[in-house]
Protein backbone atom coordinates (compact mmCIF):
# COMPACT_ATOMS: atom_id res chain seq x y z
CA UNK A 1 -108.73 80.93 112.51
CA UNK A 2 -105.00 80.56 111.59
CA UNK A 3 -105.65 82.99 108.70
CA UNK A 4 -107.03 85.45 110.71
CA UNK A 5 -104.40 85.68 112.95
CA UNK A 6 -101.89 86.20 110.68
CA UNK A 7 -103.73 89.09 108.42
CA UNK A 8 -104.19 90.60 111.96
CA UNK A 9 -100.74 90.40 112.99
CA UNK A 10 -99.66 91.20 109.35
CA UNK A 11 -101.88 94.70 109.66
CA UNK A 12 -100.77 95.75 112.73
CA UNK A 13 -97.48 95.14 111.83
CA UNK A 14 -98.05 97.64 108.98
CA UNK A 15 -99.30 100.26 110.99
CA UNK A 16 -96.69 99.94 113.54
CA UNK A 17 -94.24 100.81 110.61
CA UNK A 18 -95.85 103.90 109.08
CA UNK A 19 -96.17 105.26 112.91
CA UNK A 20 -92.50 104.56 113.22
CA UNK A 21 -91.52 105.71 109.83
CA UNK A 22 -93.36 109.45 110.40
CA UNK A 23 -91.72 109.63 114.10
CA UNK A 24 -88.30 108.81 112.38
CA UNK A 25 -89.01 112.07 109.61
CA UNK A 26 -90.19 114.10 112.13
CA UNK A 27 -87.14 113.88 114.31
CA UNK A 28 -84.87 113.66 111.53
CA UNK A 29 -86.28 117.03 109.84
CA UNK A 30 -86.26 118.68 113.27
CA UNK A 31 -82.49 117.35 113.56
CA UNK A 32 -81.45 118.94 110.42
CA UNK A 33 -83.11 122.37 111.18
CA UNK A 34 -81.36 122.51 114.32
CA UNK A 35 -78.42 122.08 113.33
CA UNK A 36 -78.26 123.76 110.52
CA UNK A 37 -79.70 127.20 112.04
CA UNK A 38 -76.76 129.47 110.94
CA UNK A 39 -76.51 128.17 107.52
CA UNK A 40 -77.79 129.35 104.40
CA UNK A 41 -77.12 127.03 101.13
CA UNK A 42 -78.89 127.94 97.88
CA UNK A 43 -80.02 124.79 96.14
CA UNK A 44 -79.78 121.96 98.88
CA UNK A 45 -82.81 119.66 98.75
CA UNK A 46 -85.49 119.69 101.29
CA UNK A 47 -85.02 118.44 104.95
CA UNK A 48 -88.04 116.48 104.05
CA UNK A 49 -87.26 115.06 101.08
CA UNK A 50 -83.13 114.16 102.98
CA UNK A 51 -85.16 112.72 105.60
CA UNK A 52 -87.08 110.48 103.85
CA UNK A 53 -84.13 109.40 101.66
CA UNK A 54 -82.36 108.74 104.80
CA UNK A 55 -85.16 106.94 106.23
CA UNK A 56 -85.10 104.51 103.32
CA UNK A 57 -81.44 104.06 102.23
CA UNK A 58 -80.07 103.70 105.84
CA UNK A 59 -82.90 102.80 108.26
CA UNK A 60 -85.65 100.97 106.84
CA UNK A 61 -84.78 97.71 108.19
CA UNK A 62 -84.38 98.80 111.91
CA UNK A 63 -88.11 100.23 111.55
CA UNK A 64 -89.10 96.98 110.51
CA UNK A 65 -87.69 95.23 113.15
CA UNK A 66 -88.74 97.79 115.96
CA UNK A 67 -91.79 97.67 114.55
CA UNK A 68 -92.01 93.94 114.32
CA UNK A 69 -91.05 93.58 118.43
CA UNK A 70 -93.44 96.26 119.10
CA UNK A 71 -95.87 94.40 117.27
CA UNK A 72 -95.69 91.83 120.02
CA UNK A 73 -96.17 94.51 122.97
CA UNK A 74 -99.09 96.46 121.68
CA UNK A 75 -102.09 93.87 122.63
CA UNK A 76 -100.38 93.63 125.60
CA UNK A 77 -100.98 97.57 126.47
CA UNK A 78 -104.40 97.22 124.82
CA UNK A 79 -105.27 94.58 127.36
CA UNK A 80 -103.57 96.44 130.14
């Protein structure tokens, strides 16, 4: 039953962190196109492809622990 437990906790866990890691692209892309609006520079990489270095280089382990407490609060709201 133990084992069970964990592998559940252990998935949602996982799913919890690809939710938060496409929220944290999304509003980093939208961040860069806003404020770069009046720019225009040939050859810079993708907002997409900044994002998602940024995402991993600089934030990876706050998603894991956000994702890890909400982990804890999510069969609470299913319940509620």
């Amino acid at each position: 039953m133990l084992h069970y437990i964990y592998h559940c906790f252990g998935f949602i866990w996982i799913i919890s962190y690809i939710v938060s890691f496409g929220y944290f692209i999304i509003g980093s892309v939208v961040c860069i196109w806003y404020f770069s609006l009046n720019t225009e520079e040939e050859g810079k990489i993708s907002s997409i492809k900044e994002s998602i270095y940024r995402a991993f280089r600089y934030h990876c382990g706050s998603l894991a622990f956000g994702s890890f407490i909400k982990t804890f609060f999510d069969p609470l709201s299913f319940t509620l």
